[in-house]
N, C-alpha and C. Protein backbone atom coordinates (compact mmCIF):
# COMPACT_ATOMS: atom_id res chain seq x y z
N UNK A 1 0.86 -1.19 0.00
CA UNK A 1 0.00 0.00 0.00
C UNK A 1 0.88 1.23 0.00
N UNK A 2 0.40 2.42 -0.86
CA UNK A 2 1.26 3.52 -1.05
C UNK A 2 0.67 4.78 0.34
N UNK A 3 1.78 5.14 0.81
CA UNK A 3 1.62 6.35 2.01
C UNK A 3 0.40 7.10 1.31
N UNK A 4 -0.19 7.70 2.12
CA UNK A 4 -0.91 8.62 2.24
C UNK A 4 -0.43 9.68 1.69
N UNK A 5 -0.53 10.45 0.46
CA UNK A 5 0.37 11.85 0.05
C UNK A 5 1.08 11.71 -0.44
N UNK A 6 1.50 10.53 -0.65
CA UNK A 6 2.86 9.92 -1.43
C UNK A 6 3.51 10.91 -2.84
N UNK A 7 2.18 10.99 -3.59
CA UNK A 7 2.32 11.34 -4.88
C UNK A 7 2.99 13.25 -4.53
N UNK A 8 2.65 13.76 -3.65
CA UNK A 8 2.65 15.01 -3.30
C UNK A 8 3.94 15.01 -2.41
N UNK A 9 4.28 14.42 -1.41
CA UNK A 9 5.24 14.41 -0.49
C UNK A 9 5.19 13.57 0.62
N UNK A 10 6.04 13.71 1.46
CA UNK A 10 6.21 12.62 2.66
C UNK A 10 5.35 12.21 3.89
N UNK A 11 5.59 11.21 4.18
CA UNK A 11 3.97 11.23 5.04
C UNK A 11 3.80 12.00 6.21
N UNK A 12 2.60 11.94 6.30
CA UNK A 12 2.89 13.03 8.03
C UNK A 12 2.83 12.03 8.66
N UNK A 13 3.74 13.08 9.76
CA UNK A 13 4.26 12.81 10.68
C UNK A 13 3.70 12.01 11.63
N UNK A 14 2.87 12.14 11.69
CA UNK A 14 1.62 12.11 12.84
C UNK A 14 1.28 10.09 12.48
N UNK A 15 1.91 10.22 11.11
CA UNK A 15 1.47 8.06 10.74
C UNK A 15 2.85 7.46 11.59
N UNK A 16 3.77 8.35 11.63
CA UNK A 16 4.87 7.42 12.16
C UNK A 16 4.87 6.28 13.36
N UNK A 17 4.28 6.55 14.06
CA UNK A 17 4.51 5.77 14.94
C UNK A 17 3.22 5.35 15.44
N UNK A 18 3.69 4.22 16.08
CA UNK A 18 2.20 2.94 16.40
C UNK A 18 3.05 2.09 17.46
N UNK A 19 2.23 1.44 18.59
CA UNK A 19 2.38 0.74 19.06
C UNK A 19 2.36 -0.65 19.05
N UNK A 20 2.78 -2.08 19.84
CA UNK A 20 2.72 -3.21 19.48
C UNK A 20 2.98 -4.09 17.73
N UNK A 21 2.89 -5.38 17.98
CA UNK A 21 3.27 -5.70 16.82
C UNK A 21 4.57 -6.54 16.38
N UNK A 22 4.89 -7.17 15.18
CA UNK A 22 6.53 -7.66 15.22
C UNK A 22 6.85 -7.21 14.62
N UNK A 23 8.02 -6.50 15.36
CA UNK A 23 8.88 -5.10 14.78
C UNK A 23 10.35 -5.97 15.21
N UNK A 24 11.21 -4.96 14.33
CA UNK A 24 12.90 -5.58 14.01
C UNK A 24 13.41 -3.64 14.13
N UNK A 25 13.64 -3.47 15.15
CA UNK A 25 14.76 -2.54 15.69
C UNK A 25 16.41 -2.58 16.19
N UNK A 26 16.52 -1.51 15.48
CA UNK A 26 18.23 -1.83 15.94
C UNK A 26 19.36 -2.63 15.72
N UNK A 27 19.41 -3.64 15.95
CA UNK A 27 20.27 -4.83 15.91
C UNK A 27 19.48 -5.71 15.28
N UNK A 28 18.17 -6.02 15.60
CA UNK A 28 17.40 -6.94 15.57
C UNK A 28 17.35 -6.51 13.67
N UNK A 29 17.19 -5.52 12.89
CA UNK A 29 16.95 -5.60 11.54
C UNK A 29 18.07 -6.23 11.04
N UNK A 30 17.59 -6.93 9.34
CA UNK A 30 18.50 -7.47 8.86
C UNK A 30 18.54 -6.95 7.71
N UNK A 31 19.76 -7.05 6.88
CA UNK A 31 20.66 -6.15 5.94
C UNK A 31 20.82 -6.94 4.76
N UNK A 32 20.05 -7.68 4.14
CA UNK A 32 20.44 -8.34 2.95
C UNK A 32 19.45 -7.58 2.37
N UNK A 33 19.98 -6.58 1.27
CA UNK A 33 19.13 -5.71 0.81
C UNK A 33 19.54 -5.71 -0.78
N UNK A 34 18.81 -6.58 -1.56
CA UNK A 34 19.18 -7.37 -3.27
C UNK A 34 18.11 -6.46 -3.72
N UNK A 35 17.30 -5.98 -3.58
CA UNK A 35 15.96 -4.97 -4.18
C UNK A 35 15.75 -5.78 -4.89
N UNK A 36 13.93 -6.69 -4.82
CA UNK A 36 13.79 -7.18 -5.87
C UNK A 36 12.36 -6.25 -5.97
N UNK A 37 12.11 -6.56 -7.52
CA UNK A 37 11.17 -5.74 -8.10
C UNK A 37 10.22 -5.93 -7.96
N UNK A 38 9.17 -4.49 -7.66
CA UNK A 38 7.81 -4.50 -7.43
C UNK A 38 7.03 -5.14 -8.89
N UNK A 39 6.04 -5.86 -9.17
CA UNK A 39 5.50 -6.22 -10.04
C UNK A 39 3.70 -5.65 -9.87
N UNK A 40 3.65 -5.17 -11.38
CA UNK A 40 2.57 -4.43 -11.75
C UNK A 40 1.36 -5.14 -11.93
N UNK A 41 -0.21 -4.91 -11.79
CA UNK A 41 -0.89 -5.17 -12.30
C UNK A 41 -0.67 -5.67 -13.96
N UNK A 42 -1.15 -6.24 -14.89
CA UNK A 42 -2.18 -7.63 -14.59
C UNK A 42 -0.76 -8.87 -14.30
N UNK A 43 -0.09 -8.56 -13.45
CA UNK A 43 0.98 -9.80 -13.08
C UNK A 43 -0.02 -11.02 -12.67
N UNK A 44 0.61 -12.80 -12.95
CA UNK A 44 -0.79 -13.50 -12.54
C UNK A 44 -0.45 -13.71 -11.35
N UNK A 45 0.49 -13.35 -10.58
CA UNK A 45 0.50 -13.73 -9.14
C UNK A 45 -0.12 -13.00 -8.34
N UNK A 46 -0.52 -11.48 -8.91
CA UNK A 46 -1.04 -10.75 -7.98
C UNK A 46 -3.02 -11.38 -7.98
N UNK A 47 -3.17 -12.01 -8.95
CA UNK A 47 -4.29 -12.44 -8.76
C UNK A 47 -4.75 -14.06 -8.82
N UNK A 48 -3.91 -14.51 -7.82
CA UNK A 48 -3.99 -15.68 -7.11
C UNK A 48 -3.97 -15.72 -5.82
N UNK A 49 -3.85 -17.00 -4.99
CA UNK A 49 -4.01 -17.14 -3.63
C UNK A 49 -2.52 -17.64 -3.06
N UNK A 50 -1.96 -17.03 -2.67
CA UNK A 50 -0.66 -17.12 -2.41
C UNK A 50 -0.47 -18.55 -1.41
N UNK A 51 0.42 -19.23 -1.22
CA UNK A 51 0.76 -20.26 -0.48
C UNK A 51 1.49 -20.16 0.96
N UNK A 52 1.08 -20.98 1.84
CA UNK A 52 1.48 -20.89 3.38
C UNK A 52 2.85 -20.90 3.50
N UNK A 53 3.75 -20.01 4.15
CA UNK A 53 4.98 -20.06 4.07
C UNK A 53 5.24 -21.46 5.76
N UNK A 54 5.93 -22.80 5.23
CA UNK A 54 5.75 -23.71 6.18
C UNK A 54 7.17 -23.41 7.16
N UNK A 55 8.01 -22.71 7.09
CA UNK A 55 9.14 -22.15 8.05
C UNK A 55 9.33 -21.24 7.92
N UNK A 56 9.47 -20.33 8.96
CA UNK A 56 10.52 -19.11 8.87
C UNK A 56 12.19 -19.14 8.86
N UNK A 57 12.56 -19.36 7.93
CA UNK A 57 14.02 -19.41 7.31
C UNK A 57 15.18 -18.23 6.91
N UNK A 58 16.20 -18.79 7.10
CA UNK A 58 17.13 -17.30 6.41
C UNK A 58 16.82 -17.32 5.27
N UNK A 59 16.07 -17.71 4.35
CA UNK A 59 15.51 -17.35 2.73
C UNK A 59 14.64 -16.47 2.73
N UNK A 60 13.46 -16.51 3.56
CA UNK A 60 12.36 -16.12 4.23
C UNK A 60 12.47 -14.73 4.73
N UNK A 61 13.66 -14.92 5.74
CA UNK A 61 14.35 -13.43 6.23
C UNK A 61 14.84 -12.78 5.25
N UNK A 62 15.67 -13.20 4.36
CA UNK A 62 16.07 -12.22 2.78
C UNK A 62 14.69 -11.74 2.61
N UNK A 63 14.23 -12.67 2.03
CA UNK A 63 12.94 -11.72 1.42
C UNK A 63 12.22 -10.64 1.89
N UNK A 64 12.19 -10.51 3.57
CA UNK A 64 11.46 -9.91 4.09
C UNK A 64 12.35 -8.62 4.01
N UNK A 65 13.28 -8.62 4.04
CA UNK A 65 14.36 -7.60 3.98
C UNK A 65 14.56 -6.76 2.30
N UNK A 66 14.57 -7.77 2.02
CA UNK A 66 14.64 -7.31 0.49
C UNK A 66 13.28 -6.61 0.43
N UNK A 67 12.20 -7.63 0.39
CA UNK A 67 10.52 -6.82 0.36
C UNK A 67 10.45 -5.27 1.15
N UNK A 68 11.30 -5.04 2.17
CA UNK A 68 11.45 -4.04 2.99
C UNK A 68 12.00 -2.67 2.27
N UNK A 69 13.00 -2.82 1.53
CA UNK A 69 13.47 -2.19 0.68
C UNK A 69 13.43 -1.85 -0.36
N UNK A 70 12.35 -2.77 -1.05
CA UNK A 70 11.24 -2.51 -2.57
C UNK A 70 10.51 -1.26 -1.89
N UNK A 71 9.83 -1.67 -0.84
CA UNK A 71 8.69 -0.74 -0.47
C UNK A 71 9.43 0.40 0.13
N UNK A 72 10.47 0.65 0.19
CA UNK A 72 10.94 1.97 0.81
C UNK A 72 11.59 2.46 -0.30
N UNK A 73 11.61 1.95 -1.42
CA UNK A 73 11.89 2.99 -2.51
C UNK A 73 10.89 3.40 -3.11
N UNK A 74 9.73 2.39 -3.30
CA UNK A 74 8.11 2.72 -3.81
C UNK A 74 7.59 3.69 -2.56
N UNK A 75 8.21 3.91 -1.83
CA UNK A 75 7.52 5.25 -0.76
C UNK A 75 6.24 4.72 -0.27
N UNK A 76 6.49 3.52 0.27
CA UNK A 76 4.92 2.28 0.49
C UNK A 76 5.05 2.40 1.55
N UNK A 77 4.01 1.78 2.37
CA UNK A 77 4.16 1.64 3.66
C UNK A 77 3.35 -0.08 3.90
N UNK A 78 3.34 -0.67 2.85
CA UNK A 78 2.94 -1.91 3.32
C UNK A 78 3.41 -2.98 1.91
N UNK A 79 3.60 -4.04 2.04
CA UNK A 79 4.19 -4.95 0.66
C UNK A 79 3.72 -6.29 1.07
N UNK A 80 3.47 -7.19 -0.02
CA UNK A 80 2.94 -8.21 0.04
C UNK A 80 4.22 -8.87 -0.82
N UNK A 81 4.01 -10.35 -0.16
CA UNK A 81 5.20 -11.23 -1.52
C UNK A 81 4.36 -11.40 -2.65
N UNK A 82 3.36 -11.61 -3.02
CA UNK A 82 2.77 -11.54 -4.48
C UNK A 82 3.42 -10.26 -5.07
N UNK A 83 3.90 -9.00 -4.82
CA UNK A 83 3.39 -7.90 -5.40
C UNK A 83 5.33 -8.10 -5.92
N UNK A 84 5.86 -8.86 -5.05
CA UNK A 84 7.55 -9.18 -5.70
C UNK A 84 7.92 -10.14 -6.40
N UNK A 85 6.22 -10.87 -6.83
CA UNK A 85 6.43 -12.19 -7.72
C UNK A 85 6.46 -13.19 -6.51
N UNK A 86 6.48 -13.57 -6.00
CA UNK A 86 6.96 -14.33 -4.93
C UNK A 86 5.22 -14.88 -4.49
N UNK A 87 4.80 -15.87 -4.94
CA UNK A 87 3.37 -16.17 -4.22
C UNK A 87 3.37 -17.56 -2.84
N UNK A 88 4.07 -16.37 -1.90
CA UNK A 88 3.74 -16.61 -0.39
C UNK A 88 3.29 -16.08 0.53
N UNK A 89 2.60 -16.50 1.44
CA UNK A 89 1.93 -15.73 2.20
C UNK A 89 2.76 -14.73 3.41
N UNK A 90 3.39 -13.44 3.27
CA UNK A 90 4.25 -13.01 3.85
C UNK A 90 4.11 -11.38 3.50
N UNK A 91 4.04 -10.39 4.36
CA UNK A 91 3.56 -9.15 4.32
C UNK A 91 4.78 -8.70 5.31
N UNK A 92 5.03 -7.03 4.91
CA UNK A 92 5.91 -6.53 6.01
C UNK A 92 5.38 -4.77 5.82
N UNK A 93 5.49 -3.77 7.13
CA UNK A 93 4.72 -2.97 6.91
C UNK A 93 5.49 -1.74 8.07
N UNK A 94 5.43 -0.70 7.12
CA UNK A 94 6.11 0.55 8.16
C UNK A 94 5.36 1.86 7.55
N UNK A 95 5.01 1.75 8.71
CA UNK A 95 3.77 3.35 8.50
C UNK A 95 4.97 4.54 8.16
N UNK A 96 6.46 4.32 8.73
CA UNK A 96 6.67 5.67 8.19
C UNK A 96 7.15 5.56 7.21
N UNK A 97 7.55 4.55 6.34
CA UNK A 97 7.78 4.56 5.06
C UNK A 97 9.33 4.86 4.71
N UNK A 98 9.78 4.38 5.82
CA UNK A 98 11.52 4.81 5.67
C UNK A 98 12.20 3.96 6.67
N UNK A 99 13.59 3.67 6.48
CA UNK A 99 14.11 2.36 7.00
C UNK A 99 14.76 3.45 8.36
N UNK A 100 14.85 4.68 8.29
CA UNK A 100 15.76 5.45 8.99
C UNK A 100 14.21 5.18 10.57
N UNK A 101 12.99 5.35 10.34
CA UNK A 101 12.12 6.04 10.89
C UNK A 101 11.24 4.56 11.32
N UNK A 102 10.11 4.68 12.52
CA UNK A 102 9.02 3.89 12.75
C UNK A 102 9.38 2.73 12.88
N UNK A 103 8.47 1.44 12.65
CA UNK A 103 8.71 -0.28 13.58
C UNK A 103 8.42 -1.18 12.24
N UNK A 104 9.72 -1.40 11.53
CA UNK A 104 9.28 -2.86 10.78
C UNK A 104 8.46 -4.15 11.36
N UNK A 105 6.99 -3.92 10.56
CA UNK A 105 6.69 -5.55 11.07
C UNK A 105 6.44 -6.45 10.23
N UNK A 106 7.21 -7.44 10.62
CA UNK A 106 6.90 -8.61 9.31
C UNK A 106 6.22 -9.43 10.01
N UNK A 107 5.55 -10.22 8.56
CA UNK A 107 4.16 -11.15 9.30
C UNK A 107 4.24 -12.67 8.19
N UNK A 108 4.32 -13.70 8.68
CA UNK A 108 4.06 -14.72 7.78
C UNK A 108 2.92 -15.53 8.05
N UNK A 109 1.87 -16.03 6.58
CA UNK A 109 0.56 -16.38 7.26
C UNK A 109 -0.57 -15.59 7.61
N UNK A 110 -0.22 -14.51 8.28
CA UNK A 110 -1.47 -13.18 8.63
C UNK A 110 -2.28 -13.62 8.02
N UNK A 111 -3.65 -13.38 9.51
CA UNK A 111 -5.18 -13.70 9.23
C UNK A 111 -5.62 -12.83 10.22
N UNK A 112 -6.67 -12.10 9.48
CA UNK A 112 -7.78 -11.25 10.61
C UNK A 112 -8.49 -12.74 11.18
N UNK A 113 -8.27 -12.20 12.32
CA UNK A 113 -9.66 -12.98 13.47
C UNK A 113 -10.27 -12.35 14.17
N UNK A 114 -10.35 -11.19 14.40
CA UNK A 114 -11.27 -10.15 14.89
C UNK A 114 -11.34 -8.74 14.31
N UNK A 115 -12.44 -8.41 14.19
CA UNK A 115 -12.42 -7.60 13.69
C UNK A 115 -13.87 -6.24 13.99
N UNK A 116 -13.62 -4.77 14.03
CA UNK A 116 -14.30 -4.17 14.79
C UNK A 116 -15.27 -4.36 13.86
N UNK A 117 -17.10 -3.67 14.45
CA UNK A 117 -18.32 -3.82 13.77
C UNK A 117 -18.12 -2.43 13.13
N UNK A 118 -17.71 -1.67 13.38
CA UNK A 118 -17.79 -0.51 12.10
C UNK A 118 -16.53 -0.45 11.05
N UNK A 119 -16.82 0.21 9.97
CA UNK A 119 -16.34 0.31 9.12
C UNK A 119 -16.11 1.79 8.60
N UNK A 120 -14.76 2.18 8.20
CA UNK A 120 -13.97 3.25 7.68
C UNK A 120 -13.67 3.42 6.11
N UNK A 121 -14.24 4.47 5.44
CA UNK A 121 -13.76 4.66 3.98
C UNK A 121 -12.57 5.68 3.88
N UNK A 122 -11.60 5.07 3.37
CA UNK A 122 -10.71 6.03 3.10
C UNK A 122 -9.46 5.76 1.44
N UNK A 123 -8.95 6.71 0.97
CA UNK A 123 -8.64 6.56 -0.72
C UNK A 123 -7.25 5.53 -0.13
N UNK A 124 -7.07 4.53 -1.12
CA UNK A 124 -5.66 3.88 -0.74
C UNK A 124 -4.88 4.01 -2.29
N UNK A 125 -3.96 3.16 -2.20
CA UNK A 125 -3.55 3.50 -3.63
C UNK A 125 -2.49 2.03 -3.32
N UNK A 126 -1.84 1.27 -4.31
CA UNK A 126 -1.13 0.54 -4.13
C UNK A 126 0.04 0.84 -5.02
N UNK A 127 1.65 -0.23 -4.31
CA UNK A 127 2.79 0.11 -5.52
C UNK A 127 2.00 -0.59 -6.27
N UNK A 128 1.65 -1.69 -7.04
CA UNK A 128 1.50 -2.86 -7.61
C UNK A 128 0.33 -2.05 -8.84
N UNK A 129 -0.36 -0.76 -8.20
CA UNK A 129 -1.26 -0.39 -9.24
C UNK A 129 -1.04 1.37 -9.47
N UNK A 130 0.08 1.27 -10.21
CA UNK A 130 0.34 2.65 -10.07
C UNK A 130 -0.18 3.71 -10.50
N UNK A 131 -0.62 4.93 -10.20
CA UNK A 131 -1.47 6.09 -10.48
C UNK A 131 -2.63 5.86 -10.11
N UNK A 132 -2.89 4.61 -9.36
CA UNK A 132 -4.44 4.06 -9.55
C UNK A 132 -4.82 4.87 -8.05
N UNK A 133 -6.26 5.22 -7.46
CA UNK A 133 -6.76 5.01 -5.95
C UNK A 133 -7.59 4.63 -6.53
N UNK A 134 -8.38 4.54 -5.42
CA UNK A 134 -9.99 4.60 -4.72
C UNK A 134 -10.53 4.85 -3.26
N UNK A 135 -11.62 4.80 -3.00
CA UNK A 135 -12.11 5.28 -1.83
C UNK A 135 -12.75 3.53 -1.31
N UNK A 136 -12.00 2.91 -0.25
CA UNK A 136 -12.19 1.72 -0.18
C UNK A 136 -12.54 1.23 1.69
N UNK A 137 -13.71 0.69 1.49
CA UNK A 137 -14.59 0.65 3.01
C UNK A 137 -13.41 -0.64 4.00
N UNK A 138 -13.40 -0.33 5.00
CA UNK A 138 -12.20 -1.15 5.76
C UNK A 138 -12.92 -1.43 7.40
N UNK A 139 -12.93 -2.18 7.93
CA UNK A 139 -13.12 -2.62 9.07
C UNK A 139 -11.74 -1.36 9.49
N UNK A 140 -12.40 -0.60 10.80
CA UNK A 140 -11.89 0.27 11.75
C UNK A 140 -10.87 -0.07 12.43
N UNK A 141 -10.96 -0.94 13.05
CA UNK A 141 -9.66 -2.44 14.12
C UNK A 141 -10.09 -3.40 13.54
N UNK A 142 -8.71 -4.02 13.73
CA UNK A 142 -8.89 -6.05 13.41
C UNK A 142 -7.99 -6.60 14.62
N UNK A 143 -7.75 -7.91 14.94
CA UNK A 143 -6.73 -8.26 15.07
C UNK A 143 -6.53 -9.26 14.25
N UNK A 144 -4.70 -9.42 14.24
CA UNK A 144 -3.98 -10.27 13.20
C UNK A 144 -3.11 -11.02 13.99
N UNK A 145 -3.09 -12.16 13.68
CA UNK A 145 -2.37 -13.43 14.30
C UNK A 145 -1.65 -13.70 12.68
N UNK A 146 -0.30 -13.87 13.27
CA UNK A 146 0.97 -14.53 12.45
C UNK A 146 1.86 -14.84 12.74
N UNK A 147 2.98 -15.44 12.00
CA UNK A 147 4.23 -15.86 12.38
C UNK A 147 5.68 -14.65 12.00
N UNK A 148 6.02 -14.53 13.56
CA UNK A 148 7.42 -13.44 13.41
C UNK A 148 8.57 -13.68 12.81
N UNK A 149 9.67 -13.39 12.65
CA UNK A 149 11.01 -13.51 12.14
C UNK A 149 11.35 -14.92 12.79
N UNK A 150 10.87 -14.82 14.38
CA UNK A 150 11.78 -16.12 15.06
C UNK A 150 10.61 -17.20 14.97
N UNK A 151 9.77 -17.57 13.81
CA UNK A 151 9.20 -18.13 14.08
C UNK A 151 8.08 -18.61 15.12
N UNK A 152 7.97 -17.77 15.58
CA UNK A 152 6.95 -17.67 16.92
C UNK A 152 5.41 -16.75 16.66
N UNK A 153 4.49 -17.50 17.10
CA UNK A 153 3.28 -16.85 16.80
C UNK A 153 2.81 -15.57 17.56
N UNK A 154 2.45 -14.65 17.03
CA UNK A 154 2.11 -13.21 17.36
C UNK A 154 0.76 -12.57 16.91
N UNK A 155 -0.08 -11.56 17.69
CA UNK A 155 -1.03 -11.16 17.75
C UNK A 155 -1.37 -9.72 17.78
N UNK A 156 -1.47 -8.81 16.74
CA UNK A 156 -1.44 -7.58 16.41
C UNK A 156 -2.44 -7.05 16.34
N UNK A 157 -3.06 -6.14 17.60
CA UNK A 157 -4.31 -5.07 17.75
C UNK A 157 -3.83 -4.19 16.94
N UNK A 158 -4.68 -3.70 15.78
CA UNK A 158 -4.66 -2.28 14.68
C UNK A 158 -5.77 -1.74 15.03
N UNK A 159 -5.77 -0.36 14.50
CA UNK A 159 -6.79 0.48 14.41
C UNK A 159 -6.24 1.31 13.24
N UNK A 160 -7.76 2.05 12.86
CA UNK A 160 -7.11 3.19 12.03
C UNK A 160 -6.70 2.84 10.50
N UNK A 161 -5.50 3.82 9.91
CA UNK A 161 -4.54 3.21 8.89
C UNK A 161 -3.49 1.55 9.22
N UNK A 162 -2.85 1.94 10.21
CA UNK A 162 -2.34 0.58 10.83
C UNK A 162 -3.06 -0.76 10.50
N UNK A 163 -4.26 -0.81 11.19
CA UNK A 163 -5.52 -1.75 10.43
C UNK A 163 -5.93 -1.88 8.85
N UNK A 164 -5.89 -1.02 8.40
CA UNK A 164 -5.98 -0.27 6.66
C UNK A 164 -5.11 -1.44 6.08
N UNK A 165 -3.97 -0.99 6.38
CA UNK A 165 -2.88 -1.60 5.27
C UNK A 165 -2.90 -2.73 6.52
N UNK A 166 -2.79 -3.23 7.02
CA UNK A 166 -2.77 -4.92 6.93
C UNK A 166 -3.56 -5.69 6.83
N UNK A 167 -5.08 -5.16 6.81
CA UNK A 167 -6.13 -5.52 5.82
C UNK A 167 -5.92 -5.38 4.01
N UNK A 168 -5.07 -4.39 3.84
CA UNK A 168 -4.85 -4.10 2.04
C UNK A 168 -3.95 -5.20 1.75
N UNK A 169 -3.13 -5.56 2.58
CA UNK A 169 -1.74 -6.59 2.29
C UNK A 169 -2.02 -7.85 2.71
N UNK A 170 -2.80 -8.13 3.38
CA UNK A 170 -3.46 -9.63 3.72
C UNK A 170 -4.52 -9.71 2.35
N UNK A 171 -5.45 -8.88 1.99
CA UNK A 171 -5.93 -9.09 0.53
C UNK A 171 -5.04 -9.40 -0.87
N UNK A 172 -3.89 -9.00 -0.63
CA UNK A 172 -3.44 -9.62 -1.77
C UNK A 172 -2.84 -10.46 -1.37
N UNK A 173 -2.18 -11.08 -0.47
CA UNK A 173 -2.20 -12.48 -0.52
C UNK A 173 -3.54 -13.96 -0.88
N UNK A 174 -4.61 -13.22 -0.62
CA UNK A 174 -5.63 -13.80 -0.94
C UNK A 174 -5.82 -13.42 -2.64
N UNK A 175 -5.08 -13.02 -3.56
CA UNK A 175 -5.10 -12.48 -5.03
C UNK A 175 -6.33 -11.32 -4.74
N UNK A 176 -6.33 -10.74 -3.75
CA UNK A 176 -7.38 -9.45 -4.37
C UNK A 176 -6.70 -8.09 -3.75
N UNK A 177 -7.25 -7.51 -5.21
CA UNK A 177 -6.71 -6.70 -5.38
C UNK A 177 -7.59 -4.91 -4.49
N UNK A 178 -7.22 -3.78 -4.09
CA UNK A 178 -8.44 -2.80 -3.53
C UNK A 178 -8.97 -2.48 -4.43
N UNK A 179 -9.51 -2.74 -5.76
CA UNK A 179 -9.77 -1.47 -6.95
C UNK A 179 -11.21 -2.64 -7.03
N UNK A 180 -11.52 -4.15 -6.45
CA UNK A 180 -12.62 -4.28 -6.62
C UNK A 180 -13.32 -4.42 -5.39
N UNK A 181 -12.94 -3.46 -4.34
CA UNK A 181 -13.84 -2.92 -3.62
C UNK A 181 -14.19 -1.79 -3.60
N UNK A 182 -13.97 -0.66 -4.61
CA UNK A 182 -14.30 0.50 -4.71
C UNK A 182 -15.85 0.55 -4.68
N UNK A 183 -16.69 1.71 -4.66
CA UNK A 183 -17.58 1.99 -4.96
C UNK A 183 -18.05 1.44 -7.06
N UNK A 184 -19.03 1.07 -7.60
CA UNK A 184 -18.66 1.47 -8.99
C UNK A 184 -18.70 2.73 -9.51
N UNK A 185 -19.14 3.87 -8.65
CA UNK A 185 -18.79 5.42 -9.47
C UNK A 185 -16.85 4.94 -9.39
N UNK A 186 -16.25 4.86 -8.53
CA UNK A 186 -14.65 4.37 -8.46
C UNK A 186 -14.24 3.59 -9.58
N UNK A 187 -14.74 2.40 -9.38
CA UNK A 187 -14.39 1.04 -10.30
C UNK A 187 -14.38 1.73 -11.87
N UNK A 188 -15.33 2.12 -12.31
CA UNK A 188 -15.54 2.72 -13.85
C UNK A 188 -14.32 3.87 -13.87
N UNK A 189 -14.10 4.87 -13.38
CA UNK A 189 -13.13 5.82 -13.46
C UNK A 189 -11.73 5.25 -13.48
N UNK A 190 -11.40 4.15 -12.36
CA UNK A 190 -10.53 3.15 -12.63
C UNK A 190 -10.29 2.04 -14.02
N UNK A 191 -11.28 1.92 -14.14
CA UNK A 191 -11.47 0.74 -15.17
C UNK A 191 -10.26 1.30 -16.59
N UNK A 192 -10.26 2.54 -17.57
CA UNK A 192 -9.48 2.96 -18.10
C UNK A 192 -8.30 2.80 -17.55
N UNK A 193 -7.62 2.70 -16.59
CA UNK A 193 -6.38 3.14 -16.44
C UNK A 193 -5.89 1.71 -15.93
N UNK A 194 -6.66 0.48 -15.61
CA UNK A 194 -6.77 -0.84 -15.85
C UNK A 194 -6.22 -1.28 -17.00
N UNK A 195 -6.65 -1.05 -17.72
CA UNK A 195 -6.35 -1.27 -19.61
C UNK A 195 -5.19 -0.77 -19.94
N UNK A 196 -4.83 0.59 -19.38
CA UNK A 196 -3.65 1.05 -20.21
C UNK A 196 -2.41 0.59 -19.20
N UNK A 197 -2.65 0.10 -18.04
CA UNK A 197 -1.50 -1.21 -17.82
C UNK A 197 -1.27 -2.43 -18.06
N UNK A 198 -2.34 -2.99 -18.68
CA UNK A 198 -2.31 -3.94 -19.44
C UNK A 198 -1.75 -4.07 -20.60
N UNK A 199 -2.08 -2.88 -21.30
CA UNK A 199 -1.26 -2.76 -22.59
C UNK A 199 0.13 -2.51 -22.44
N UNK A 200 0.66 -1.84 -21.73
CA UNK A 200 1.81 -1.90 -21.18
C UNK A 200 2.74 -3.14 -21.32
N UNK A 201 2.27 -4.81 -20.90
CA UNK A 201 2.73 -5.63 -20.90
C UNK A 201 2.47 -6.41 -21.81
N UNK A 202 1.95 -5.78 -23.08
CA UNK A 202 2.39 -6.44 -24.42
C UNK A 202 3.04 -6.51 -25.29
């Protein structure tokens, strides 16, 4: 998922920081940083169901690292392994959108199991669909159960944006994409600019 303002400038301030979660500070981050490439809409991995990652491994840890560093040059604040070609179930996410700033959390597996009764509309935009938004309805809080770096299971109260994008990045591991939950006044205004990334990859 792309920051908030992205297209205009850096995020505010005010997204940086969040509490709880599996975060890699300090020592604890890891440095194998190969940049692999964000992949665009109509890629077919982004619209499939990605597969259970069955260990957390030093392969596993590259990726998450590497995935870390796709999305901090795409000025993202959330990445899925579909969106790097990679169809496993594995998400990593930093509201401030910079490796200098805020709490890397990586997640393998992530599943909402709770989730609040109201619901929040707000425009998202993804790397994977570029120039694209919409105005897309989101459960308010969730919580998310997954597997951390050390292999150990973990349980993440969101609210807000925090909740946003790990609801946007747990959807594409499931192959869906935000542009077909828009409204259809959204979806149709989108729909053109659908096509002309498609053509793109012919």
């Amino acid at each position: 998922m792309t920051a908030p303002g992205a297209a205009e400038g850096a995020p505010e301030a005010a997204l940086r920081g969040f509490g709880g979660g599996v975060t890699m500070t300090g020592s604890e981050r890891i440095f194998w940083r190969n940049n692999v490439d964000i992949v665009t809409y109509p890629d077919p991995c982004l619209l499939k169901e990605a597969a259970d990652l069955e260990d957390m491994d030093d392969e596993t840890r590259r990726l998450a690292s590497e995935m870390l560093e796709s999305m901090y040059r795409g000025r993202g604040i959330g990445l899925a392994a579909p969106q790097v070609g990679i169809s496993s179930k594995l998400i990593v996410v930093n509201l401030a959108a910079s490796s200098e700033e805020g709490e890397e959390i990586v997640l393998a597996n992530p599943v909402v199991i709770e989730q609040d009764s109201e619901t929040e509309e707000q425009e998202e935009g993804c790397l994977s669909l570029p120039g694209i938004t919409g105005t897309v309805p989101r459960w308010r809080a969730v919580a998310v159960e997954g597997i951390d770096l050390e292999g150990r299971e973990r349980r993440i109260e969101a609210e807000g944006l925090f909740a946003r994008v790990l609801q946007h990045e747990i959807d594409h591991l499931e192959g869906v994409l935000f542009y077909t939950k828009v409204s259809p006044v959204d979806r149709a205004a989108i729909k053109p600019k659908l096509k002309e990334l498609k053509e793109k990859v012919r």
